[in-house]
C-alpha atoms as a PDB file:
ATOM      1  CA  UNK A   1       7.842 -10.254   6.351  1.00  0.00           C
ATOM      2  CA  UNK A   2       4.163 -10.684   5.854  1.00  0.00           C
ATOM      3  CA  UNK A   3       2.976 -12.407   2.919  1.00  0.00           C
ATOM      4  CA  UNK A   4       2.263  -9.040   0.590  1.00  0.00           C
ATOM      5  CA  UNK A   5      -0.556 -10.277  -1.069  1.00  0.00           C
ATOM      6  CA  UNK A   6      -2.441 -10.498   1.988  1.00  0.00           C
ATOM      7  CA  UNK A   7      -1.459  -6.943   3.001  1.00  0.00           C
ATOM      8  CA  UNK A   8      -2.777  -5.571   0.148  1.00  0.00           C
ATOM      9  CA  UNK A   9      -5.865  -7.963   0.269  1.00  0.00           C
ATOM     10  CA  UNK A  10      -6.275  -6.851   4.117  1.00  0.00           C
ATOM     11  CA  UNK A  11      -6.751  -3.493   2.864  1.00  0.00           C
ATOM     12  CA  UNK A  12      -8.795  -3.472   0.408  1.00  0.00           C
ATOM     13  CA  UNK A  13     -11.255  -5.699   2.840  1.00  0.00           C
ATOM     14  CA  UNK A  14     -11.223  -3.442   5.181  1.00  0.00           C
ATOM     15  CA  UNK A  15     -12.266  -0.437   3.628  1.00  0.00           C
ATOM     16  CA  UNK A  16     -13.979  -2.293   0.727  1.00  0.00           C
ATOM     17  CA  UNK A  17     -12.685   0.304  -2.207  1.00  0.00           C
ATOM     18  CA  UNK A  18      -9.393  -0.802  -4.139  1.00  0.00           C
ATOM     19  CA  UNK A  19      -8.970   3.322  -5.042  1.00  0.00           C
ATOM     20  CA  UNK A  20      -8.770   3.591  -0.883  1.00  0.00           C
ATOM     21  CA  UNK A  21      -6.518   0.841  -0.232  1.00  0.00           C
ATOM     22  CA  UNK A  22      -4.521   2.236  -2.954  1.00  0.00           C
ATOM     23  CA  UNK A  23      -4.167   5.857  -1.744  1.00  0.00           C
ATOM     24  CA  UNK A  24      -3.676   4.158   1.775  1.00  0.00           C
ATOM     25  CA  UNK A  25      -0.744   1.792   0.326  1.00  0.00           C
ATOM     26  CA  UNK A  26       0.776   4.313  -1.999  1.00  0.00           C
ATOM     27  CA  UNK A  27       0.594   1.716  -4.731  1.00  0.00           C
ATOM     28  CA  UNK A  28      -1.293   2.370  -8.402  1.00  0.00           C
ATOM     29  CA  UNK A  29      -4.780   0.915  -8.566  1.00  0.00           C
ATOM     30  CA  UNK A  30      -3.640  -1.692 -11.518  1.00  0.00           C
ATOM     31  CA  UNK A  31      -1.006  -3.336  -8.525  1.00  0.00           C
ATOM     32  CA  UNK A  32      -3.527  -3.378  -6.035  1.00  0.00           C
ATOM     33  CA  UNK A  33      -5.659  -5.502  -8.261  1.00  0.00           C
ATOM     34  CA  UNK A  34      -2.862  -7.656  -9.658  1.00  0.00           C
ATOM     35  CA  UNK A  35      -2.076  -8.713  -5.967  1.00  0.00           C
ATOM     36  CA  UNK A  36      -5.776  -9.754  -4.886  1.00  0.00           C
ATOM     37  CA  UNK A  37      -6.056 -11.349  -8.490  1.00  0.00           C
ATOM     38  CA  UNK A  38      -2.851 -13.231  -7.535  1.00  0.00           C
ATOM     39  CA  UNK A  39      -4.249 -14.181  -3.684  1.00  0.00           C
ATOM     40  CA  UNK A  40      -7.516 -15.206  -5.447  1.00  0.00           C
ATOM     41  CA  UNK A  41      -5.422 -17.622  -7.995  1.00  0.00           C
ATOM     42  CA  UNK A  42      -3.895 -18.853  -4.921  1.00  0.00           C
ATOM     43  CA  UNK A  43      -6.962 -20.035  -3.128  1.00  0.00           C
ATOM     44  CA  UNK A  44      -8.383 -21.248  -6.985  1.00  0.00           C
ATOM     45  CA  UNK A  45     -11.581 -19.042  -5.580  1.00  0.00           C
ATOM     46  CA  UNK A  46     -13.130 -15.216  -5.665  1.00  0.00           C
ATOM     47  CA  UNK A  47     -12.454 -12.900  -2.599  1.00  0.00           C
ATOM     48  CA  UNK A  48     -14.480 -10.182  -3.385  1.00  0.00           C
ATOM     49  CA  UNK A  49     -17.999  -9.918  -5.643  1.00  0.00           C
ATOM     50  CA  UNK A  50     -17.702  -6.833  -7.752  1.00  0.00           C
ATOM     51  CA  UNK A  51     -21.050  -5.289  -8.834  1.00  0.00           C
ATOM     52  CA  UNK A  52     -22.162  -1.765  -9.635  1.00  0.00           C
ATOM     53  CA  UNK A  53     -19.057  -0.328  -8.715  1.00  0.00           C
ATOM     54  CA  UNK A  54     -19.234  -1.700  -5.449  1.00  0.00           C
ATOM     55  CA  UNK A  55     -17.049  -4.818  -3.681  1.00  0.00           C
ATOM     56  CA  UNK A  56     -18.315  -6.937  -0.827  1.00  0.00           C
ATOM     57  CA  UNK A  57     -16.716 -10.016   0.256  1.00  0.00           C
ATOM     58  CA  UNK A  58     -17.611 -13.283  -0.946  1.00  0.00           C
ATOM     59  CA  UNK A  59     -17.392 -15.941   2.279  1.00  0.00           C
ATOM     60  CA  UNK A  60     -14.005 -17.203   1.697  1.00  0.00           C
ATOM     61  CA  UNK A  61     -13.183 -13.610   1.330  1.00  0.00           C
ATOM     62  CA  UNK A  62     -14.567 -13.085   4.849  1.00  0.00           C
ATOM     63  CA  UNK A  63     -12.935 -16.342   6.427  1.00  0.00           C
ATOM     64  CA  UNK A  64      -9.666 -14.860   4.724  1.00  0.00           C
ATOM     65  CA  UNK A  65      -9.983 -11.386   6.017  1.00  0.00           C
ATOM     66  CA  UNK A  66     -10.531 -13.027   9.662  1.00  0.00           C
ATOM     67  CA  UNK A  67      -7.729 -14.956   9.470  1.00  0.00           C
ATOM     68  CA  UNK A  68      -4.869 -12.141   7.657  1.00  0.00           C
ATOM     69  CA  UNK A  69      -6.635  -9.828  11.412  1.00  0.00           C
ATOM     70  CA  UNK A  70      -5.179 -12.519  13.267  1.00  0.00           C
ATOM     71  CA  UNK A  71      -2.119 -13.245  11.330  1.00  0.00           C
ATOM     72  CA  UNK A  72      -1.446  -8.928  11.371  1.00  0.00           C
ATOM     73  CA  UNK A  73      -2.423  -8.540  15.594  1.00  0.00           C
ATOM     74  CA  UNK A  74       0.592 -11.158  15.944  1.00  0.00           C
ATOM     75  CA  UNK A  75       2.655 -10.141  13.481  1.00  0.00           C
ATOM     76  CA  UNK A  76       2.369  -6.919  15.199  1.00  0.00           C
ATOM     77  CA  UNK A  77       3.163  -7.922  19.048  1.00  0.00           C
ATOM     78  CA  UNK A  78       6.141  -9.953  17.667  1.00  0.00           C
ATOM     79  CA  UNK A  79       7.371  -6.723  16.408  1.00  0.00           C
ATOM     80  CA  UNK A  80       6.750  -4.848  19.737  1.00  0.00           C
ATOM     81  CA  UNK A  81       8.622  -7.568  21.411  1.00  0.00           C
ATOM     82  CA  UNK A  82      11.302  -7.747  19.540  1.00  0.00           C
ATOM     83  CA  UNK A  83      11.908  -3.896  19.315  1.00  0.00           C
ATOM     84  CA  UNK A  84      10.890  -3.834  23.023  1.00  0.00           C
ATOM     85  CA  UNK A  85      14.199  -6.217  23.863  1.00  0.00           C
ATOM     86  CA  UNK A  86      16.207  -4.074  21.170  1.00  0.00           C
ATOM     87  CA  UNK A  87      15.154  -1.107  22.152  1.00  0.00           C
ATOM     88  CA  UNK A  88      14.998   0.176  18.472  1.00  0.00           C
ATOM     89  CA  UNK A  89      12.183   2.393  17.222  1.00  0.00           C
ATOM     90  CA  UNK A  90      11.741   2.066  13.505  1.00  0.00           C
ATOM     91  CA  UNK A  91       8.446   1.217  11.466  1.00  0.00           C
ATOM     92  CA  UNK A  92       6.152   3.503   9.301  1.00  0.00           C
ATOM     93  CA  UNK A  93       3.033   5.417  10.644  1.00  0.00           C
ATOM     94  CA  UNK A  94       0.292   7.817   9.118  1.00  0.00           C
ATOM     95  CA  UNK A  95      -0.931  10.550  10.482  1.00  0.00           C
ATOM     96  CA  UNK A  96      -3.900  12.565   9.545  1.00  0.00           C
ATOM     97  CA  UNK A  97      -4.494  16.289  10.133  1.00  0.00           C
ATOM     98  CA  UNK A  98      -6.730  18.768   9.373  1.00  0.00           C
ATOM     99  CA  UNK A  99      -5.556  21.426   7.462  1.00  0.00           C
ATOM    100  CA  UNK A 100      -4.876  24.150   9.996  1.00  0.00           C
ATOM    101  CA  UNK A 101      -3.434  21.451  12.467  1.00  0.00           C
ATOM    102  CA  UNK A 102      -1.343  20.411   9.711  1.00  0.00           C
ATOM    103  CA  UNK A 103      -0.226  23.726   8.065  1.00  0.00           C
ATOM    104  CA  UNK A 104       0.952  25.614  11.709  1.00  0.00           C
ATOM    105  CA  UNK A 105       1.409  22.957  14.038  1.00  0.00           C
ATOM    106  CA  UNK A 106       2.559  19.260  13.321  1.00  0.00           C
ATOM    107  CA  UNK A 107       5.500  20.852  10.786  1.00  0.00           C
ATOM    108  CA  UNK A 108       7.687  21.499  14.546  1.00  0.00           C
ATOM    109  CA  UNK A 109       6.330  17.802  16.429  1.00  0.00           C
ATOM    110  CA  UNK A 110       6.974  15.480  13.379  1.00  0.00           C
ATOM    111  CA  UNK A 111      10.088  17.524  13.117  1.00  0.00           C
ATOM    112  CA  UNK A 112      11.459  17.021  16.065  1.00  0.00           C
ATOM    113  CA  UNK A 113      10.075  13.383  16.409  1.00  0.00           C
ATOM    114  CA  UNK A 114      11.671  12.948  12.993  1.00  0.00           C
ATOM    115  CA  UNK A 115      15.333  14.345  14.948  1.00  0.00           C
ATOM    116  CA  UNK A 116      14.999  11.664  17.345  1.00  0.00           C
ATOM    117  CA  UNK A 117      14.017   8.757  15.744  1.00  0.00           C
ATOM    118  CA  UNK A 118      15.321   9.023  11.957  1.00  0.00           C
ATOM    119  CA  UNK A 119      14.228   5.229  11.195  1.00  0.00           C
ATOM    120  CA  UNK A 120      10.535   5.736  11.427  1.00  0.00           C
ATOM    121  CA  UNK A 121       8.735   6.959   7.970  1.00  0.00           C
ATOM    122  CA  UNK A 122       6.030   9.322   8.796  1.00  0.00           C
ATOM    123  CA  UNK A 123       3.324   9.542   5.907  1.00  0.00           C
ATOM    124  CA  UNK A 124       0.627  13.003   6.273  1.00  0.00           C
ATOM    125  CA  UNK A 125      -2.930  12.846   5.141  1.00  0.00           C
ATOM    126  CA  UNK A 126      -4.254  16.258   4.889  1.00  0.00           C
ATOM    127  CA  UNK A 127      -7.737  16.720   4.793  1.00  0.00           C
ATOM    128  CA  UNK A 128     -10.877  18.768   6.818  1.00  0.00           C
ATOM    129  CA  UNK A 129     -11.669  17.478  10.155  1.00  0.00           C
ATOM    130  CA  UNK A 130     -14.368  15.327   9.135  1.00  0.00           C
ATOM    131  CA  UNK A 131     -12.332  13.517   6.553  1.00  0.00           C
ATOM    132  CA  UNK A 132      -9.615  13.018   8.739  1.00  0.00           C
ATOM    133  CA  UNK A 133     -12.285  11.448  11.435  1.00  0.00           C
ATOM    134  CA  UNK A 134     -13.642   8.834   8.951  1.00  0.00           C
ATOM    135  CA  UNK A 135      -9.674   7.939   7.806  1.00  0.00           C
ATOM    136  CA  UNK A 136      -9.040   6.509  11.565  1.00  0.00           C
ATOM    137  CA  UNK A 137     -12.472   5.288  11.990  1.00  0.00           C
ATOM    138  CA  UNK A 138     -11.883   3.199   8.368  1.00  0.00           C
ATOM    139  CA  UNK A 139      -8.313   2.444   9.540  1.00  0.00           C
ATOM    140  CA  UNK A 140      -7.107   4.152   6.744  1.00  0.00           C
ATOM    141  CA  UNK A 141      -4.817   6.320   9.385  1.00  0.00           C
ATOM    142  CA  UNK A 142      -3.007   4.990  12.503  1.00  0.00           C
ATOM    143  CA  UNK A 143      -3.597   8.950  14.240  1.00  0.00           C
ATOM    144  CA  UNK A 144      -5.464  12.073  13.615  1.00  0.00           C
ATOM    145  CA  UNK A 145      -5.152  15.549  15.168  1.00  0.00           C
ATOM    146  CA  UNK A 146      -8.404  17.012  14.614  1.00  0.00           C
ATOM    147  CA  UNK A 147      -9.754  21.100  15.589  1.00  0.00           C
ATOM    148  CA  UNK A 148     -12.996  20.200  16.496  1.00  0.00           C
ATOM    149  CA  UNK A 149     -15.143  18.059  18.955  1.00  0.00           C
ATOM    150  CA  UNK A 150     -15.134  14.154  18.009  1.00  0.00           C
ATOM    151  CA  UNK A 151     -18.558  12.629  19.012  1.00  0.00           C
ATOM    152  CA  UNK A 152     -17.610   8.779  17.593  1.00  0.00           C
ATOM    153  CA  UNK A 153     -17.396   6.913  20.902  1.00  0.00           C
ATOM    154  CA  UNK A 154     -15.613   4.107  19.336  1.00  0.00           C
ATOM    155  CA  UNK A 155     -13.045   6.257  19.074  1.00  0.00           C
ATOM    156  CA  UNK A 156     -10.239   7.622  21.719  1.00  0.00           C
ATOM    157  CA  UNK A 157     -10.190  11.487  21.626  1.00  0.00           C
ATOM    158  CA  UNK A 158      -7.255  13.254  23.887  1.00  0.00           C
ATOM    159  CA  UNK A 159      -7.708  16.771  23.949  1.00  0.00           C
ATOM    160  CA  UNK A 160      -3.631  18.285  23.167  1.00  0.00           C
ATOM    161  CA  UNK A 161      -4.265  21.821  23.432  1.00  0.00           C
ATOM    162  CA  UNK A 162      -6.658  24.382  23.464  1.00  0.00           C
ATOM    163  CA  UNK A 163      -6.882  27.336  20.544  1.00  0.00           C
ATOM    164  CA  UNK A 164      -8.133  30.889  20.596  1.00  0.00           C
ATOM    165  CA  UNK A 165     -10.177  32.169  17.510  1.00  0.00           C
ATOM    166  CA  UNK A 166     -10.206  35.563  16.750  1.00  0.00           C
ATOM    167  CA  UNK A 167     -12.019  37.923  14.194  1.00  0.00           C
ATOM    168  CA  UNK A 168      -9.864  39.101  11.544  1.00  0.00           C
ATOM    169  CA  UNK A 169     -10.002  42.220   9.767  1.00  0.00           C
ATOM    170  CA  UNK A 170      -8.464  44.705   7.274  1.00  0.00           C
ATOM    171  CA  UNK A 171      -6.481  47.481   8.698  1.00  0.00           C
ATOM    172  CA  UNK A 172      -9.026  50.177   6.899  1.00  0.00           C
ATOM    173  CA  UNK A 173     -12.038  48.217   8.461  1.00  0.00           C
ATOM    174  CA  UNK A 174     -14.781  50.057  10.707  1.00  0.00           C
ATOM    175  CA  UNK A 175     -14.327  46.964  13.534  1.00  0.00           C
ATOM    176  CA  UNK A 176     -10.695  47.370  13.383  1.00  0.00           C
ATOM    177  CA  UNK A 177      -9.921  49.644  16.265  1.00  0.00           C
ATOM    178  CA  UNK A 178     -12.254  47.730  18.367  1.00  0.00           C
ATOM    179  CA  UNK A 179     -11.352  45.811  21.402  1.00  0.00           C
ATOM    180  CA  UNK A 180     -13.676  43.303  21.105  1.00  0.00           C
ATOM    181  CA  UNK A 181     -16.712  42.339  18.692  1.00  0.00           C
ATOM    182  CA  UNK A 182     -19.821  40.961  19.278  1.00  0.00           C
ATOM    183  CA  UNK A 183     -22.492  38.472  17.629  1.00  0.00           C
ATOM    184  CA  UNK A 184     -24.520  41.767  16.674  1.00  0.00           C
ATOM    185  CA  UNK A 185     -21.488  43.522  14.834  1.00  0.00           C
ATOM    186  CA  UNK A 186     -20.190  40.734  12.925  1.00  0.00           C
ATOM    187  CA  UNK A 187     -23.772  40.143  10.878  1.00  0.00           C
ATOM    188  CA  UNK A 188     -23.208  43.643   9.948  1.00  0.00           C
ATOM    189  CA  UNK A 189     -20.300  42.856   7.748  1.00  0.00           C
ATOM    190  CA  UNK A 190     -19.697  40.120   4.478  1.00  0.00           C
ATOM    191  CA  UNK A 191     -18.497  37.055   6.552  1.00  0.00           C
ATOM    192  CA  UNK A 192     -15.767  34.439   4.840  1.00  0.00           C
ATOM    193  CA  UNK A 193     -16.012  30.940   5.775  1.00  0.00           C
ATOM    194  CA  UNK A 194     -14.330  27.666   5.494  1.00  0.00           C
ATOM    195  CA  UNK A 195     -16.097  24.899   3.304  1.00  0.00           C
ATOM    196  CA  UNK A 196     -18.323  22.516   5.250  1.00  0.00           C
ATOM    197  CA  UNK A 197     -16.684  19.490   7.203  1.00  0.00           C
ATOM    198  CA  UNK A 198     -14.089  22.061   8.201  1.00  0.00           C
ATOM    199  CA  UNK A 199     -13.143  22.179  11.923  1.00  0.00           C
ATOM    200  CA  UNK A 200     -13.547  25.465  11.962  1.00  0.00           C
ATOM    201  CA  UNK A 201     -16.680  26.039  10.364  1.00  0.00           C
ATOM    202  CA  UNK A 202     -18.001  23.155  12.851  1.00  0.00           C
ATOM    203  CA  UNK A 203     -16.644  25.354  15.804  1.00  0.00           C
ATOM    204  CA  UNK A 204     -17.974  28.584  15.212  1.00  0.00           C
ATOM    205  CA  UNK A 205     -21.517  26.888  13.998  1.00  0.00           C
ATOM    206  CA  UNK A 206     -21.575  25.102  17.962  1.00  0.00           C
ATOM    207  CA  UNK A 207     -20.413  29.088  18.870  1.00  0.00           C
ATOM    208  CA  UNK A 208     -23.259  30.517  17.609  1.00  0.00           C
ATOM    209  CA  UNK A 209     -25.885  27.762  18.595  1.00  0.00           C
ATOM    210  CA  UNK A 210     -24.617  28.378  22.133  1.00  0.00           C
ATOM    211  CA  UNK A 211     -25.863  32.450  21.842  1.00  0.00           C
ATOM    212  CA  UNK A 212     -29.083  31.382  20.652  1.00  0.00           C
ATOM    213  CA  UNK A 213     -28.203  32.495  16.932  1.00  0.00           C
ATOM    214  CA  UNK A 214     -27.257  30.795  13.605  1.00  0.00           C
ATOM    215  CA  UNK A 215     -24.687  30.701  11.204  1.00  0.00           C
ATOM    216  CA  UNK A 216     -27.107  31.189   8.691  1.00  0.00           C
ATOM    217  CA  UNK A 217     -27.886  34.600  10.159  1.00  0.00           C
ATOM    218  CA  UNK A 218     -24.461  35.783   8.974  1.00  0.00           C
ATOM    219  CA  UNK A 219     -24.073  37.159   5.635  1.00  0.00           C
ATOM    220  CA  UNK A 220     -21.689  34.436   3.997  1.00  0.00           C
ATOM    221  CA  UNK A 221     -19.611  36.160   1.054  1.00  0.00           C
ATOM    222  CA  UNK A 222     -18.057  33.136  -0.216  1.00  0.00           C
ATOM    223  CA  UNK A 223     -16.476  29.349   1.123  1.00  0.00           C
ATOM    224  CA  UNK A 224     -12.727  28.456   0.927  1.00  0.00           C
ATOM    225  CA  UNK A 225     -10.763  26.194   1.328  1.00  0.00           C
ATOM    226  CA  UNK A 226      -7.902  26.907   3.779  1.00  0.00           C
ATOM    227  CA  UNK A 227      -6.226  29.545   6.168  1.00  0.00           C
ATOM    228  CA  UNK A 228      -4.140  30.820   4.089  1.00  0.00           C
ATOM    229  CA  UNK A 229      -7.173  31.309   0.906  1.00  0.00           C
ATOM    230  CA  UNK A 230      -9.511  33.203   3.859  1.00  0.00           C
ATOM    231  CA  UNK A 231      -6.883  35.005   5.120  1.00  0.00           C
ATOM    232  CA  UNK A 232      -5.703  36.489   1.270  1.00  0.00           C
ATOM    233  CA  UNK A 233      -9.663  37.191   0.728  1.00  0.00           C
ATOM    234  CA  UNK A 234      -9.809  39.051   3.985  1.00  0.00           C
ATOM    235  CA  UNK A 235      -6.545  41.251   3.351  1.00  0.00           C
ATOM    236  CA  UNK A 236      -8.248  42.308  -0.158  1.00  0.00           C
ATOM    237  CA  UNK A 237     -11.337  43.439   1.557  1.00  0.00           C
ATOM    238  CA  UNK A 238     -13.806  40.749   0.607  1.00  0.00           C
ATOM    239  CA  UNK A 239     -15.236  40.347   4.227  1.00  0.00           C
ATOM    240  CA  UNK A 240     -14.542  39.301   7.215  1.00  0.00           C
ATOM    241  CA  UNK A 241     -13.477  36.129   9.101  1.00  0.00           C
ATOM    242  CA  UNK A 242     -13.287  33.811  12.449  1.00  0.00           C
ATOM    243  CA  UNK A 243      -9.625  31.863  12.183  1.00  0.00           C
ATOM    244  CA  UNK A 244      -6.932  30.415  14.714  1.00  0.00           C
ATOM    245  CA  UNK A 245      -4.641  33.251  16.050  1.00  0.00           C
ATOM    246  CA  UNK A 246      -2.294  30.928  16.063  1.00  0.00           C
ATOM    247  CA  UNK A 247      -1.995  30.984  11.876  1.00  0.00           C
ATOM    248  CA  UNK A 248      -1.920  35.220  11.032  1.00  0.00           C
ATOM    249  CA  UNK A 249       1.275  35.941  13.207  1.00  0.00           C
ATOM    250  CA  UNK A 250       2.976  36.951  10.153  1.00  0.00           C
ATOM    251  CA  UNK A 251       0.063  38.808   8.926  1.00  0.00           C
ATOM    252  CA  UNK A 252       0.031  40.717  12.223  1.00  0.00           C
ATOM    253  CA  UNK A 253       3.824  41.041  12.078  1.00  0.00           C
ATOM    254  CA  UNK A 254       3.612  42.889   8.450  1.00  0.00           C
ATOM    255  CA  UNK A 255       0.757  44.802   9.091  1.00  0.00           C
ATOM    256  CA  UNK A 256      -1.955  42.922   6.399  1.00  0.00           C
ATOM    257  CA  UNK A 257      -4.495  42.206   9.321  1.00  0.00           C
ATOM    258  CA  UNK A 258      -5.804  43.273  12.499  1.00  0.00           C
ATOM    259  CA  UNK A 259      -7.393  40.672  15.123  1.00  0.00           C
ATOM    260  CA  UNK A 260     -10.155  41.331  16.975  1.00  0.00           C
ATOM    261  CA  UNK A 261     -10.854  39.605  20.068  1.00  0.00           C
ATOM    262  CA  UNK A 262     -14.599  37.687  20.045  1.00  0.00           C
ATOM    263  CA  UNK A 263     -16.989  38.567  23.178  1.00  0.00           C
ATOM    264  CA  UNK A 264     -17.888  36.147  24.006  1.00  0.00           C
ATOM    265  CA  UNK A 265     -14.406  34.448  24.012  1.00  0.00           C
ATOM    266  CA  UNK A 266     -14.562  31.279  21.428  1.00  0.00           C
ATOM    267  CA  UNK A 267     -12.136  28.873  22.133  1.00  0.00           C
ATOM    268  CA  UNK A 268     -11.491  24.786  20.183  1.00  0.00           C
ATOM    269  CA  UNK A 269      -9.696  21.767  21.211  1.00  0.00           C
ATOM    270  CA  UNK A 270      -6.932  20.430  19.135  1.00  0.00           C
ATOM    271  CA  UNK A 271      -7.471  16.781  20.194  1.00  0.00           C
ATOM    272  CA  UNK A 272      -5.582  13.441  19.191  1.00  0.00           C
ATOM    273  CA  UNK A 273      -7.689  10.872  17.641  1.00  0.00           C
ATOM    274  CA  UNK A 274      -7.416   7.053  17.223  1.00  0.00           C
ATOM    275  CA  UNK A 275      -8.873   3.449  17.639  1.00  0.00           C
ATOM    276  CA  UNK A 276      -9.804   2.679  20.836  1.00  0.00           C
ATOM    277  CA  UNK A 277      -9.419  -1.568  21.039  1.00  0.00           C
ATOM    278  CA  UNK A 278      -6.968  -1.773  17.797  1.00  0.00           C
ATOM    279  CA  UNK A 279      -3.194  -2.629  18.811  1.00  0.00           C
ATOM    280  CA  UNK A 280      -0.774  -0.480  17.903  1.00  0.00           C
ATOM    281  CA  UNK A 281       2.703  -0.900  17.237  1.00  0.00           C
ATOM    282  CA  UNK A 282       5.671   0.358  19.123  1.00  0.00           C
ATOM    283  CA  UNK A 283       6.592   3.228  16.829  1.00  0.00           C
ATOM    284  CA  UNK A 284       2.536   4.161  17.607  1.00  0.00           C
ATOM    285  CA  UNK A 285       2.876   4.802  20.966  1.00  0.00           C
ATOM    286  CA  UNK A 286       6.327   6.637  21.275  1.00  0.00           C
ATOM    287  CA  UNK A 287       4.805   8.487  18.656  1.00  0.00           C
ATOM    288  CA  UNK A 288       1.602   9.220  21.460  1.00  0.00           C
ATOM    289  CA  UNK A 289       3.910  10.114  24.150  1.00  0.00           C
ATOM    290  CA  UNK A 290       6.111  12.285  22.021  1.00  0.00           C
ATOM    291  CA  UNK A 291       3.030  14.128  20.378  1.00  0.00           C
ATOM    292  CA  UNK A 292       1.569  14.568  24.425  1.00  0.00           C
ATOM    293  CA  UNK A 293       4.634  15.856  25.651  1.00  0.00           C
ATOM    294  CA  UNK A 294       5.374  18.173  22.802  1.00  0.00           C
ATOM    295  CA  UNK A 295       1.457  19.641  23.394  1.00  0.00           C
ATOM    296  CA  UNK A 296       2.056  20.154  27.244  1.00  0.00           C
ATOM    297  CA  UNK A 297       5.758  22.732  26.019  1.00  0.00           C
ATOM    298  CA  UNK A 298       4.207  23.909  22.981  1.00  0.00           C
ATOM    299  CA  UNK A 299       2.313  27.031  22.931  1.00  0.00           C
ATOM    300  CA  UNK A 300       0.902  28.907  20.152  1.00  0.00           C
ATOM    301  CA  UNK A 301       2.257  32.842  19.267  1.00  0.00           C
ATOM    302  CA  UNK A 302      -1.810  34.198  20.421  1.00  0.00           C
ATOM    303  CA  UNK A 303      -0.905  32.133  23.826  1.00  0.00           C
ATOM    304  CA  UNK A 304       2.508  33.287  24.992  1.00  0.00           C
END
């Protein structure tokens, strides 16, 4: 119903990069342009000053942007009203997730969200936890579910669940038939690690901090990129690594790795993030109480 010139124009405003407001509209870069060219034609004036590879607003664009907030908070509540008398869900929403979140848990709660309401689109952003943190600061994501502590307090953080991390190993390794390992024994051996920005990295860097130590004491091997490229390195023999036991059940199932509980215990939130004063449609917050509910009866394979 809204005027989509001004959509797109909102967009771009807002996180001041037409390749961003592209990615976030899944539209090419070219239409993106053609509809702030045609906005811009309508108001006979420029929107945005373009220099250096950079855009700012020019002062009509800022009275525009001000207004198309306005225009998009109402166009919003009429929506919630509406729906609210219907009682229809339907709408779109994106959802960020870093990339363990979104490899090995959000597959079963967009799932079954997806069972019960079939008329909302769900779009996934994938990205490390830090990425996924500035996408709902910029706006560029209505939710992310995030594996590490969120320290913007502009932003609401609900912790969903909590995740064990364990030590992996090779079957053939010297720490496998250990019970636990400690800060001592893991220097001892080629350590695998997730790039930086990851969740994961973040976690175990607070782990160490917190036993007086360092992650640059360990012996770093090499950086990837994912679970599933750490866990591969680890099975060939490459090192050793600090994952969610929640992603190597089938590992554990076939044999390829052993975990090895940490002493101390580390432990991570999964936590829900979002905008604290920005209002969110309907769809948004059956999509909240869905995602809390489905956190409180799902538990991870390390946790049963």
């Amino acid at each position: 119903m809204a005027d989509r010139r001004l959509q797109v124009f909102h967009t771009v405003a807002r996180l001041l990069s037409f390749t961003k407001a592209a990615d976030t509209l899944h539209m090419t870069q070219p239409a993106v342009t053609f509809q702030v060219r045609q906005l811009e034609e309508h108001f006979n004036t420029r929107l945005f000053d373009r220099t250096h590879n950079k855009i700012s607003l020019t002062e009509a664009g800022s009275r525009v942007f001000e207004y198309a907030d306005r225009i998009f908070e109402l166009y919003g509540e009429m929506e919630n009203s509406v729906r609210e008398m219907t009682g229809e869900i339907s709408g779109a929403v994106t959802i960020g997730a870093s990339t363990t979140v979104a490899e090995y848990m959000l597959p079963a709660l967009l799932g079954s969200f997806k069972d019960k309401y079939p008329d909302v689109d769900i779009h996934l952003k994938v990205a490390n936890s830090e990425g996924i943190v500035s996408m709902v600061e910029n706006n560029a994501i209505d939710l992310g579910v995030v594996e590490s502590p969120v320290n913007n307090k502009n932003l609401v953080v609900e912790v969903c669940r909590h995740d064990a991390l364990v030590v992996i190993v090779p079957p053939n390794h010297p720490l496998a038939a250990n019970r636990s390992i400690s800060f001592d024994e893991l220097v001892q051996y080629p350590f695998i690690c997730r790039e930086e920005g990851s969740g994961t990295r973040e976690v175990i860097a607070e782990y160490l901090c917190g036993l007086n130590a360092c992650d640059k004491d360990l012996t770093i091997a090499m950086e990837l990129g994912s679970p599933e490229a750490i866990k591969g390195a680890v099975e060939a023999g490459m090192g050793l690594s600090i994952v969610s036991g929640a992603t190597i059940q089938k590992e554990l199932k076939l044999g390829t790795l052993v975990a090895v509980a940490l002493e101390p215990p580390l432990e991570r939130p999964y936590s829900f993030v979002h905008q604290k004063q920005k209002f969110r449609l309907r769809v948004m917050e059956e999509l909240l109480e869905f995602a809390r509910a489905f956190c409180l009866q799902y538990r991870a394979p390390n946790q049963e």
